[in-house]
Protein backbone atom coordinates (compact mmCIF):
# COMPACT_ATOMS: atom_id res chain seq x y z
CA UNK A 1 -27.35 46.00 -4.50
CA UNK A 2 -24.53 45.97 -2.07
CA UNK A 3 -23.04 49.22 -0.18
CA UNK A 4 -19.34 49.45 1.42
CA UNK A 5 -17.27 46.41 1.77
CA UNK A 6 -17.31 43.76 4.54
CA UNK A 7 -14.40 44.41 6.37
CA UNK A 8 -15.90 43.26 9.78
CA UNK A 9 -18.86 45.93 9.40
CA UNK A 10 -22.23 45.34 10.67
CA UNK A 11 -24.25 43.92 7.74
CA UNK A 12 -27.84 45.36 7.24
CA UNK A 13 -30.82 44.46 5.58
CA UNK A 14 -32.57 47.11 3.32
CA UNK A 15 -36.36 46.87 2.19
CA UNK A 16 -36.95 50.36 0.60
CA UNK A 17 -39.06 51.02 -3.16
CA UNK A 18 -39.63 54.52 -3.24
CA UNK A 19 -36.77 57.26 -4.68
CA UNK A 20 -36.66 59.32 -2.05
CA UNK A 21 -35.58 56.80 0.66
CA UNK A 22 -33.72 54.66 -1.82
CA UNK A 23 -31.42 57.68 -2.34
CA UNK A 24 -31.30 58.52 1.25
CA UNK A 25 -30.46 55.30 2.58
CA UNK A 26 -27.60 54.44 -0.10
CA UNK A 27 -26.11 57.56 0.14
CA UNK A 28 -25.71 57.45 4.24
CA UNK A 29 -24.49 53.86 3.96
CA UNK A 30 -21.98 54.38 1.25
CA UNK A 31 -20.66 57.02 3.58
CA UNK A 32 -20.79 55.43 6.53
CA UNK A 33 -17.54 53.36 7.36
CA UNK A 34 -19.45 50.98 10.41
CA UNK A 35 -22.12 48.95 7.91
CA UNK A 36 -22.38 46.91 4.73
CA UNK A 37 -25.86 47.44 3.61
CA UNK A 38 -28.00 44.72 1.22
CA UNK A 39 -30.68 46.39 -0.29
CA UNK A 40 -33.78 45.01 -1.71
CA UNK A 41 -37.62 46.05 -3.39
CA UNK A 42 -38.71 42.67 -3.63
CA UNK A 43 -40.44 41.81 -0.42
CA UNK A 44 -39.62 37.84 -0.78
CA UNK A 45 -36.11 37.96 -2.16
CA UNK A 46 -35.65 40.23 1.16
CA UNK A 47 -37.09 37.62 3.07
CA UNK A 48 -34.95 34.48 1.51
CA UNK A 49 -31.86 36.44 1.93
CA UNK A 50 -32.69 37.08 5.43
CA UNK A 51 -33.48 33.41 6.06
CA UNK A 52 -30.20 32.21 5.20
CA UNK A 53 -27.88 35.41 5.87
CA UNK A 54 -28.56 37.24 9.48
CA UNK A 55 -28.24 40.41 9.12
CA UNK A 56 -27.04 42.86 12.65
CA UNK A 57 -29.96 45.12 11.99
CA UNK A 58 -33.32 45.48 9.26
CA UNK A 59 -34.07 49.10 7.85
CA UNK A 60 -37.98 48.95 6.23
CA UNK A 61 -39.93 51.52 4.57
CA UNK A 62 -43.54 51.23 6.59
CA UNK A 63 -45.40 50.57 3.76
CA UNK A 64 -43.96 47.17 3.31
CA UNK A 65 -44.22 45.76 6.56
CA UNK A 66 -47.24 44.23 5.99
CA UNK A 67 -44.80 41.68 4.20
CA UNK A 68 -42.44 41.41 6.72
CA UNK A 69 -44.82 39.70 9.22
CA UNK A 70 -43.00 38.32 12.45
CA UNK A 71 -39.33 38.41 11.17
CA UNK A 72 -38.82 41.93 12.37
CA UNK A 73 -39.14 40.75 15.83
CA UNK A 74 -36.39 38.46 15.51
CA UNK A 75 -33.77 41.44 14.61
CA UNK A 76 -33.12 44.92 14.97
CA UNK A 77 -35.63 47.02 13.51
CA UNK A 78 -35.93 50.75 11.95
CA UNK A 79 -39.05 51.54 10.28
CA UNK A 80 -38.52 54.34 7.57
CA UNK A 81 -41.83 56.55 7.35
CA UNK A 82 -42.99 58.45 4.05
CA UNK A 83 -43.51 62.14 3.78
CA UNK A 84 -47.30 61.34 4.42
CA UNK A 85 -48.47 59.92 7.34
CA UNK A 86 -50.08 56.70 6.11
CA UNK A 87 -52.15 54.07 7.49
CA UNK A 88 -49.33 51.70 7.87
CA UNK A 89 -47.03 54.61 9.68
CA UNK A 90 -49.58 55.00 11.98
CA UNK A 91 -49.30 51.30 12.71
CA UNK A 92 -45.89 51.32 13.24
CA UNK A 93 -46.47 54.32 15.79
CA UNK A 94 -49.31 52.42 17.04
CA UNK A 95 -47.19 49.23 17.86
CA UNK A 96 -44.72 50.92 19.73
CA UNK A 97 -41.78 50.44 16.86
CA UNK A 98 -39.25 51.97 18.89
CA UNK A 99 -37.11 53.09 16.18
CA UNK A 100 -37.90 55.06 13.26
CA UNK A 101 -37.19 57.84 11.32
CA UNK A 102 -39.38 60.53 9.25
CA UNK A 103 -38.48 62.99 6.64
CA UNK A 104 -36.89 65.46 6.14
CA UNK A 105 -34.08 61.97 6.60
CA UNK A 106 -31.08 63.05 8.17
CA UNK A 107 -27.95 60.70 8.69
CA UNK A 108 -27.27 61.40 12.20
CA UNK A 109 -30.70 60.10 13.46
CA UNK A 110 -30.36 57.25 11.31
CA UNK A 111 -26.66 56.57 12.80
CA UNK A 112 -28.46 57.25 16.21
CA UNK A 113 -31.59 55.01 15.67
CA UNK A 114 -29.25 52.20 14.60
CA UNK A 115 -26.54 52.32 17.33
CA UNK A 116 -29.48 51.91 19.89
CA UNK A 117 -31.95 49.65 18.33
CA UNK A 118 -28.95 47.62 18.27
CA UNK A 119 -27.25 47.72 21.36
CA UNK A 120 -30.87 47.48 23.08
CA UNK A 121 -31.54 44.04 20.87
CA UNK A 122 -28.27 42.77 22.30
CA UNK A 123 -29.17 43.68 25.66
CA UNK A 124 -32.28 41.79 25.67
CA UNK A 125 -31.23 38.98 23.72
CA UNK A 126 -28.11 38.73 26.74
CA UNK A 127 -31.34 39.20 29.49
CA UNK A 128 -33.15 36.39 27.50
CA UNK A 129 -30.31 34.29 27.55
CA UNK A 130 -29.94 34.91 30.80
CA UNK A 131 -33.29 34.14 31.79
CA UNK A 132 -32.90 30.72 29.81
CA UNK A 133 -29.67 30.03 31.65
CA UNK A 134 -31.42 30.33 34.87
CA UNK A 135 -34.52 28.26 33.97
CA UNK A 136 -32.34 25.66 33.01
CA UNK A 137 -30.76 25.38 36.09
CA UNK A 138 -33.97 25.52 38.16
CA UNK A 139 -35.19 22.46 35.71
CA UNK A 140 -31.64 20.92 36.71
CA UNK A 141 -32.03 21.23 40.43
CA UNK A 142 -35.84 19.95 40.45
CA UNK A 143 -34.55 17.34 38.02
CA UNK A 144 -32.24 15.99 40.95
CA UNK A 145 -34.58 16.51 43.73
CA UNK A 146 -36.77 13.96 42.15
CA UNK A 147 -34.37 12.04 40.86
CA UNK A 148 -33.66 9.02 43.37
CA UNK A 149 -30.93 6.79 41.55
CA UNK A 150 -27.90 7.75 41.01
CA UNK A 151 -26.72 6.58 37.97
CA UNK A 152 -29.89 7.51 36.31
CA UNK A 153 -29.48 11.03 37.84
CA UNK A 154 -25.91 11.47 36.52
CA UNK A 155 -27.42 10.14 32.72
CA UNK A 156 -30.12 12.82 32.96
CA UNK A 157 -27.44 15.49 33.72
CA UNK A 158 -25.54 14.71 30.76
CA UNK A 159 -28.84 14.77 28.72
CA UNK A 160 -30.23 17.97 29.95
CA UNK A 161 -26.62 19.87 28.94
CA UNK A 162 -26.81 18.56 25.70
CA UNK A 163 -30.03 19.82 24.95
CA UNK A 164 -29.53 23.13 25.53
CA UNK A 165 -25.87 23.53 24.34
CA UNK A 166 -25.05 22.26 20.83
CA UNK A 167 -22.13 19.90 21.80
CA UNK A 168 -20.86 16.52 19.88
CA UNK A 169 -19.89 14.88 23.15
CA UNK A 170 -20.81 15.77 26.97
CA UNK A 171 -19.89 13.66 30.34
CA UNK A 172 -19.01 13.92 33.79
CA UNK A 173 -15.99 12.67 35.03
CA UNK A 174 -15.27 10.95 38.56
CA UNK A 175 -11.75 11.97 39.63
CA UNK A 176 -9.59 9.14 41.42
CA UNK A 177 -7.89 9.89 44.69
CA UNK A 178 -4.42 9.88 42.85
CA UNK A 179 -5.80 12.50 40.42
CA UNK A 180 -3.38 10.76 37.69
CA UNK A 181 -6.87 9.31 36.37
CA UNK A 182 -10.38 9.86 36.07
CA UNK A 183 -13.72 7.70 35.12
CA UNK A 184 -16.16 8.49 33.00
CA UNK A 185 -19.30 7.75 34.93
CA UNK A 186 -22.39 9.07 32.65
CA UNK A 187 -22.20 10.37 28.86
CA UNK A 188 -25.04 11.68 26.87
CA UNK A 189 -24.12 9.42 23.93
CA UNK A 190 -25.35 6.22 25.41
CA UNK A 191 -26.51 5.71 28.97
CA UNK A 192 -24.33 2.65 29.33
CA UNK A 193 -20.93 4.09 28.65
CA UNK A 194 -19.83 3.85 31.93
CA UNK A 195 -16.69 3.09 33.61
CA UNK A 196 -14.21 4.46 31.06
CA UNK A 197 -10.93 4.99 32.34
CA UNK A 198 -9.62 8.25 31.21
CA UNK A 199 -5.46 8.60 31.73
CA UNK A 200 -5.36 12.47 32.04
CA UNK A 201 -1.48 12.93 30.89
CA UNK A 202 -3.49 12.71 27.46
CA UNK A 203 -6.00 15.20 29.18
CA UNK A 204 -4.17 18.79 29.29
CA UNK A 205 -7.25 20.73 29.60
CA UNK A 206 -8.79 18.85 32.29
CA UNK A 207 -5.30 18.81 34.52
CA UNK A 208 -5.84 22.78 34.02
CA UNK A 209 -9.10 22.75 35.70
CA UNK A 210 -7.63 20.26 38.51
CA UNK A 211 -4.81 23.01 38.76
CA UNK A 212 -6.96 26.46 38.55
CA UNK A 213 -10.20 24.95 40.18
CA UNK A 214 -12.06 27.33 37.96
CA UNK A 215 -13.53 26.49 34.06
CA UNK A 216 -11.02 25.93 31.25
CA UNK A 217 -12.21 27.00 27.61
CA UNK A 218 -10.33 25.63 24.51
CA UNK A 219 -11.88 27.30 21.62
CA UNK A 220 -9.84 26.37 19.14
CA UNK A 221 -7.83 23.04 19.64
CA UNK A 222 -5.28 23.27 16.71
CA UNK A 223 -3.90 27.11 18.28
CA UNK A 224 -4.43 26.78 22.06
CA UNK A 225 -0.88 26.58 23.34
CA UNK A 226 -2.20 24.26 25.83
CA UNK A 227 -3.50 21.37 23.96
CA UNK A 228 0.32 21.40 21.92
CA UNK A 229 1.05 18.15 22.45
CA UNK A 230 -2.34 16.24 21.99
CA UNK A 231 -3.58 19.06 19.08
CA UNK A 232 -3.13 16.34 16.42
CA UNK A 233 -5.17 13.61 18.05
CA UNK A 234 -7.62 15.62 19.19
CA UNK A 235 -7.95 17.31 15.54
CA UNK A 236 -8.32 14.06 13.66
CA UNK A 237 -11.07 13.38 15.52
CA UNK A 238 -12.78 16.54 14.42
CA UNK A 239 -13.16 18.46 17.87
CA UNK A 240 -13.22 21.92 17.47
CA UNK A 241 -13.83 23.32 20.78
CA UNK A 242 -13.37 21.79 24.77
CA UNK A 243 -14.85 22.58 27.71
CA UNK A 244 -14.24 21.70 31.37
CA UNK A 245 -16.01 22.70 34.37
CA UNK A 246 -14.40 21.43 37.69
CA UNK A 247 -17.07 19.78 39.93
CA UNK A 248 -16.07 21.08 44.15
CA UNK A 249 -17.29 19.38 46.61
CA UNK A 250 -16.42 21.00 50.28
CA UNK A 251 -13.27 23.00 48.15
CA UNK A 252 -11.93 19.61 46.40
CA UNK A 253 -12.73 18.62 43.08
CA UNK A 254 -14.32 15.51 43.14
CA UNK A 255 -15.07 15.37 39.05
CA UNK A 256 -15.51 17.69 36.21
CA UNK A 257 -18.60 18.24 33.45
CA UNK A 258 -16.67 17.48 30.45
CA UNK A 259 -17.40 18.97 26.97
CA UNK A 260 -16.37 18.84 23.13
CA UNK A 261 -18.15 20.59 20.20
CA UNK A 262 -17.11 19.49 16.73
CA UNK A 263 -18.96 23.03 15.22
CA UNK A 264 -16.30 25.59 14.10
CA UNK A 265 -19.26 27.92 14.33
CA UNK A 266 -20.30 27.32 17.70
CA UNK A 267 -17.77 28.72 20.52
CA UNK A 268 -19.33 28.24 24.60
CA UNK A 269 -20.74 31.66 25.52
CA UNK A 270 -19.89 33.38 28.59
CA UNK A 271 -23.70 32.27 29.53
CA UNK A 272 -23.01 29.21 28.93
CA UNK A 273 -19.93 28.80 30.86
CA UNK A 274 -21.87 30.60 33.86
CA UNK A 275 -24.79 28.36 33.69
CA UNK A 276 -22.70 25.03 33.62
CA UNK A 277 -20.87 26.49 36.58
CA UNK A 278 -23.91 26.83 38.50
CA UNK A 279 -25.17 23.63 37.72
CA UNK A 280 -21.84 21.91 38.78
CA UNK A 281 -21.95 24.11 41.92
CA UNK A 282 -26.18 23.26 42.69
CA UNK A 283 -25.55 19.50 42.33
CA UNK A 284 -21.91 19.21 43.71
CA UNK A 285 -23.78 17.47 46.80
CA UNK A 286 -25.88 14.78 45.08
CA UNK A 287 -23.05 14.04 42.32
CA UNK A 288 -20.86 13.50 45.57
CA UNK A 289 -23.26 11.40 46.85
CA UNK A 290 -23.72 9.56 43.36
CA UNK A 291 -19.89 9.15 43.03
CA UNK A 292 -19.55 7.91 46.11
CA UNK A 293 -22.29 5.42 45.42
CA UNK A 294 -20.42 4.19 42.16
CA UNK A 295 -16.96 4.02 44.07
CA UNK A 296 -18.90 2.06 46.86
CA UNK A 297 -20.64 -0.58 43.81
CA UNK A 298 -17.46 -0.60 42.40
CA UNK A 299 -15.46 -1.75 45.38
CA UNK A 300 -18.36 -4.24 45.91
CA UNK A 301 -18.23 -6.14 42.60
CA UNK A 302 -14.38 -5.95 42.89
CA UNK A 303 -14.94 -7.53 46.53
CA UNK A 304 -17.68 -10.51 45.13
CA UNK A 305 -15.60 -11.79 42.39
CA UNK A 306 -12.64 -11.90 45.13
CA UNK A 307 -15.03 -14.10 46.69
CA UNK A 308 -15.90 -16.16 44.15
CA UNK A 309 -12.59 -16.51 42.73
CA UNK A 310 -8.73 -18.32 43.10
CA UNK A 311 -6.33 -15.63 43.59
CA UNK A 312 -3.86 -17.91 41.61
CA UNK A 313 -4.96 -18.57 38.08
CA UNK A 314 -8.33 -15.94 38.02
CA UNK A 315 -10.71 -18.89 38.02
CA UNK A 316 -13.78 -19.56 40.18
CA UNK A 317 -13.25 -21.48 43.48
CA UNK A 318 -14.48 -24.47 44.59
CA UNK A 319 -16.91 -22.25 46.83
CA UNK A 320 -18.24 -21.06 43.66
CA UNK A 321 -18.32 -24.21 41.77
CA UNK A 322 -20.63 -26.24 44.36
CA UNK A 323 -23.29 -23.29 44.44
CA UNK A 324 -23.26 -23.34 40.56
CA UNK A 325 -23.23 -27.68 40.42
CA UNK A 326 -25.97 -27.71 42.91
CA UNK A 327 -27.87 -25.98 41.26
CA UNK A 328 -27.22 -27.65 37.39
CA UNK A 329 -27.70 -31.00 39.15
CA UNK A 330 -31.10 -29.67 40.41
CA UNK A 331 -32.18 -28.89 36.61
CA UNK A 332 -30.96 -32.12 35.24
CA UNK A 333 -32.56 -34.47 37.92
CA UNK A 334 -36.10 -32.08 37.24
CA UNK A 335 -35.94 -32.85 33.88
CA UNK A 336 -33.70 -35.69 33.06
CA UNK A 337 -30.95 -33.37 31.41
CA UNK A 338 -27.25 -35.08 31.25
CA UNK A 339 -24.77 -33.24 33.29
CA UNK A 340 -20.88 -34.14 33.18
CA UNK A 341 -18.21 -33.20 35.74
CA UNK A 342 -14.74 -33.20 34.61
CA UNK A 343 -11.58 -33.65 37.00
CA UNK A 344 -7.91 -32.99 36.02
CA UNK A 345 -4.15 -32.71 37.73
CA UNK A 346 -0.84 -31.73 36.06
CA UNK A 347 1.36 -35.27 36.27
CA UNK A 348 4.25 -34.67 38.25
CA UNK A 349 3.46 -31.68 39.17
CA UNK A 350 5.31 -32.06 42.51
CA UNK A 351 8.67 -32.50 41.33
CA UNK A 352 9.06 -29.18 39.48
CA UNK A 353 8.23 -27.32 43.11
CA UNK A 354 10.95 -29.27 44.13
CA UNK A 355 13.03 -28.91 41.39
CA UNK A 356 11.96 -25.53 40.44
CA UNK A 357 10.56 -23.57 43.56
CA UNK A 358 7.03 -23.10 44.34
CA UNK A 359 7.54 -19.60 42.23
CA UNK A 360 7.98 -21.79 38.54
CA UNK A 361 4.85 -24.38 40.14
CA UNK A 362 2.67 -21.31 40.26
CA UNK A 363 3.76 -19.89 36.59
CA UNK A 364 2.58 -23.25 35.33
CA UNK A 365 -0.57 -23.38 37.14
CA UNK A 366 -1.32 -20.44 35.39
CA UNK A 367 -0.34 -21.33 31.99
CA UNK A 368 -2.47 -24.31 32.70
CA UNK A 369 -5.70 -22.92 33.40
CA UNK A 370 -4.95 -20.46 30.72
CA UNK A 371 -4.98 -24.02 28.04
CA UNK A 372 -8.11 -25.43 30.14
CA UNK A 373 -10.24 -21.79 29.98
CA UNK A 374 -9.56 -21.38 26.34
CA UNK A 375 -10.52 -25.31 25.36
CA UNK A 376 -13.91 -24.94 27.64
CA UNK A 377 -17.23 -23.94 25.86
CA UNK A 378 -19.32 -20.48 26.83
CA UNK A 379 -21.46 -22.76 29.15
CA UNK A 380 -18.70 -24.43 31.31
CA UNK A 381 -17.94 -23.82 34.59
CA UNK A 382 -14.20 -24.14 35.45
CA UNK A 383 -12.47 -23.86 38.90
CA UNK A 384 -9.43 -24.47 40.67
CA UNK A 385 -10.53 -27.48 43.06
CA UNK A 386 -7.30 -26.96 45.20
CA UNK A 387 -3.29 -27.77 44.70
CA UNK A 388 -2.83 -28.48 41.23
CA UNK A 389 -6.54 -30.13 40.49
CA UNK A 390 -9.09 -28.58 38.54
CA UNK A 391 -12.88 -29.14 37.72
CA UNK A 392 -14.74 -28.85 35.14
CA UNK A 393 -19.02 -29.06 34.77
CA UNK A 394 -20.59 -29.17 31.74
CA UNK A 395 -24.30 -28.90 31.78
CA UNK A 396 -26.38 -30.81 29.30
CA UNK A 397 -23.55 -32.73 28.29
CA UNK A 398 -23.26 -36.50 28.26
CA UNK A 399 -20.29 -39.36 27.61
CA UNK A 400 -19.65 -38.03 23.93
CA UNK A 401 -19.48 -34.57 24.65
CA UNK A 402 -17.30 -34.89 27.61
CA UNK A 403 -14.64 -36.69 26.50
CA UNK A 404 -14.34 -34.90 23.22
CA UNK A 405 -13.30 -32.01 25.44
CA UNK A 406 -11.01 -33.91 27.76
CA UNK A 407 -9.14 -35.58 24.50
CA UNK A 408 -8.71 -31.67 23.28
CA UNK A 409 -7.41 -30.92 26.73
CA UNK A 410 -5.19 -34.13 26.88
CA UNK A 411 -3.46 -33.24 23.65
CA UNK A 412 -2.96 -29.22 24.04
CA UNK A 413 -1.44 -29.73 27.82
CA UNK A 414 0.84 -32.87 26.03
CA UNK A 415 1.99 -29.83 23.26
CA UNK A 416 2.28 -26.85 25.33
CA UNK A 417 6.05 -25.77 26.56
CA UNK A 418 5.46 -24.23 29.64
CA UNK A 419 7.90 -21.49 30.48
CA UNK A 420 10.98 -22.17 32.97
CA UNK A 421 10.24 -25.71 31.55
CA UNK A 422 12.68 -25.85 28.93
CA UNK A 423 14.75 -28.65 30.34
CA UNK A 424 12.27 -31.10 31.47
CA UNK A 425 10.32 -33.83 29.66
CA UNK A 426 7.14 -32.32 28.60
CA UNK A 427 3.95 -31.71 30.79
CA UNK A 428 1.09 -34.13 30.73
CA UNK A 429 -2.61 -34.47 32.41
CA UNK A 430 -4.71 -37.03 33.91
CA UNK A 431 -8.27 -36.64 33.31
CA UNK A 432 -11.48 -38.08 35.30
CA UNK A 433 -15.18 -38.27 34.25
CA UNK A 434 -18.14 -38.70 35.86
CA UNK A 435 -21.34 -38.76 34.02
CA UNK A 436 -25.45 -38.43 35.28
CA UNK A 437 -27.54 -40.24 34.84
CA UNK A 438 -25.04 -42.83 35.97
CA UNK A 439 -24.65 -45.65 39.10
CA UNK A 440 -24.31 -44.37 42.26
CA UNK A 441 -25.29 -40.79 41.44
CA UNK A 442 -27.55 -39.09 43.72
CA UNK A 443 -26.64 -35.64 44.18
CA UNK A 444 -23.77 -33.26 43.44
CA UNK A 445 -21.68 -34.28 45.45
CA UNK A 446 -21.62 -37.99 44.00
CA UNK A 447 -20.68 -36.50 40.35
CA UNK A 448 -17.65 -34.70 42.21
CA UNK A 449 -16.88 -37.99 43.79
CA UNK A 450 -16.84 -40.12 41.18
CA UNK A 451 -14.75 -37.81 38.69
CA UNK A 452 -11.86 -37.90 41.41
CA UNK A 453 -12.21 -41.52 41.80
CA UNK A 454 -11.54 -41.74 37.62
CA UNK A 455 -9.17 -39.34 38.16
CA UNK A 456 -7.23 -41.78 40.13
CA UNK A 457 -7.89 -44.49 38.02
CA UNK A 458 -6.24 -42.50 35.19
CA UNK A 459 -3.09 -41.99 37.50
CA UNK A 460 -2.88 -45.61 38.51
CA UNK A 461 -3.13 -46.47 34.91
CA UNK A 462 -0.01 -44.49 34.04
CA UNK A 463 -1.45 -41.45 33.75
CA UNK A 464 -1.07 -38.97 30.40
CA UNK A 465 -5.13 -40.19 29.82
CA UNK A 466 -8.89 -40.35 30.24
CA UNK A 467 -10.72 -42.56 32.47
CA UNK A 468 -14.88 -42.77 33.10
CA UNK A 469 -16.49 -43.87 36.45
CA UNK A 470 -18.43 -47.11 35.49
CA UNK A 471 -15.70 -48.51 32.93
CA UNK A 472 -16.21 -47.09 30.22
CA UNK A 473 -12.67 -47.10 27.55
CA UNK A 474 -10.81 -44.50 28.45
CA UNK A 475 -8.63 -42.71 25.69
């Protein structure tokens, strides 16, 4: 039986048998305009309903708490004594139930007993959230005190947030100096997303945080005013609720904690909100520390491929090349392994800088180590070797093998229009190749040698072809 209509009321949970409080208890619900009671005899269709439906508040007659075991404690609770004092009264007395009432019933201490049995559940449920809040961030703070790497530390935050807040994605973002952009440096969904660049025109919420330099909520994505222009993006991919927390370091923000839920029932709580803030705030330091770490790696890789690599066309440098052939040669002379080294020029390449400008030499340069990276295999190594020459090794790779790739080379370079070109009689390549074993071969340095001596065989025979060191047909 049901008594009053929803309407927003507090819903409560009746277990009552006998007449007396039967009659009672529907009669002060049906006249009381702040509940919707669900009454029940049956001790385990109470409990089911219960289970899947919970209620603000549980009114029991004593005598059938016996059945009610530990559920009581997780609402609540107003015992309803019988006329007679029973055993199981006592109990209830006994246990320091809080709230009950005794006969003769009378509405107003039932009103009473409810108001307060509730509004003292909230209170400590808000203290025990509390309380969880703050262990969470002591776990946090002892988490990053023992916590030496960086990018491991940053994962664990990530982790740690999304086990104690229900959310489909959580990560923390590193802010760029231009604050157009941001990086995603750790996400809870896989430890190796990393390095995600974020544009953060598509990012409303998180320029609001950048702005305010305090939390920004978005509980509802399709009706905040502020997520207008992204609302259909964003709703597609079934977020229902945002939240950023701005990361401050020394009064800048330096990153944000970034989170989405995808749970219509699940808002953040004002607890929630408070804890992530405190977290941000306790390891603003070390995340500092971490980001700068990552901007410092960063800058370092950037700096070591610069190194390694021809500003021109992308490609490795000859610096590059001869650590990398020394090292194949090594392995092939150990254990007799055929390595091939492969050198190539653009014919005439001269006459279109002085036709052209140097500007038109360079665009072909790069459209011609664009046809020479996409015709090598995975375990080539190509480089620029200086002017318009370029090298090629090919570990375990003998006579056959090499010059199946130079005749694919030969004939894609011979087809190609190269842009600014239009005019002029199409571009061609010479091609040297140098094989070990082979005469005359002793080290690196002899394979490099001996593919630019072909090479110039291969121009002095009119170029446009192939030519091997040790005399073997060309093509």
């Amino acid at each position: 039986m049901i008594v009053g209509k929803k309407m927003g009321k507090k819903e409560i949970a009746v277990l009552a048998k006998s007449p007396a409080a039967v009659k009672f208890l529907d009669a002060f619900f049906r006249g009381n305009p702040k509940f919707q009671a669900h009454f029940f005899k049956d001790p385990g269709l109470f409990l089911n309903y219960i289970s899947g439906n919970p209620p603000s508040a549980i009114v029991s007659e004593s005598s059938l708490l016996s059945t009610l075991s530990r559920r009581k404690a997780a609402y609540p609770f107003i015992a309803v004594l019988g006329a007679a004092l029973t055993k199981a009264d006592a109990s209830v007395i006994r246990r320091n139930t809080a709230h009950y009432i005794s006969p003769p019933y009378r509405d107003i201490d039932l009103a009473f007993r409810l108001d307060a049995a509730i509004s003292e559940w909230k209170g400590m449920k808000k203290l025990g959230d509390e309380i969880r809040g703050l262990k969470a961030v002591v776990e946090f703070i002892q988490m990053i005190l023992t916590t030496l790497n960086p990018n491991e530390l940053l994962f664990k935050i990530v982790e740690k947030i999304a086990d104690i807040i229900p959310v489909t994605r959580c990560s923390i973002i590193r802010l760029e100096k231009d604050c157009k952009s941001a990086f995603v440096v750790a996400s809870y969904e896989d430890r190796c997303i990393r390095g995600i660049r974020l544009d953060l025109r598509k990012y409303p919420e998180i320029r609001e945080a950048l702005a305010t330099k305090k939390p920004v909520l978005v509980r509802n994505v399709t009706k905040n005013p502020l997520m207008r222009d992204v609302k259909d993006i964003i709703g597609s991919l079934g977020i229902h609720s945002i939240l950023v927390v701005p990361i401050l370091f020394q009064s800048q923000i330096i990153g944000t904690l970034f989170l989405r839920t995808s749970r219509a029932g699940h808002s953040f709580s004002r607890d929630e909100i408070r804890s992530l803030h405190t977290i941000a705030n306790a390891a603003s330091q070390v995340l500092n520390n971490a980001f700068l770490l990552e901007q410092v790696e960063d800058e370092r890789s950037r700096l070591e491929k610069l190194s390694i690599t021809d500003y021109l066309t992308g490609l490795y440098n000859t610096r590059y090349f001869f650590h990398r052939l020394s090292e194949e040669f090594s392995r092939s002379q150990r254990y007799l392994l055929p390595i091939s080294c492969i050198m190539l020029d653009l014919d005439n390449f001269k006459a279109i800088n002085d036709l052209k400008g140097h500007k038109a030499g360079d665009t072909v340069l790069r459209e011609f180590a664009g046809i020479l990276k996409n015709n090598m295999r995975r375990s080539d190594l190509l480089a620029r070797y200086g002017g318009d020459e370029f090298i090629v090794m090919l570990p375990h790779t003998g006579l056959e093998g090499a010059l199946a790739e130079a005749e694919r080379v030969l004939s894609q370079v011979k087809s190609h229009r190269f842009k600014g070109l239009e005019n002029m009689p199409a571009m061609t390549t010479s091609i040297g190749i140098a094989i070990f074993p082979g005469d005359n071969i002793s080290n690196h340095n002899d394979l490099v040698a001996l593919a630019d001596a072909a090479l110039l065989q291969a121009k002095e025979r009119g170029k446009n072809q192939i030519a091997v060191y040790g005399g073997q047909p060309g093509a």
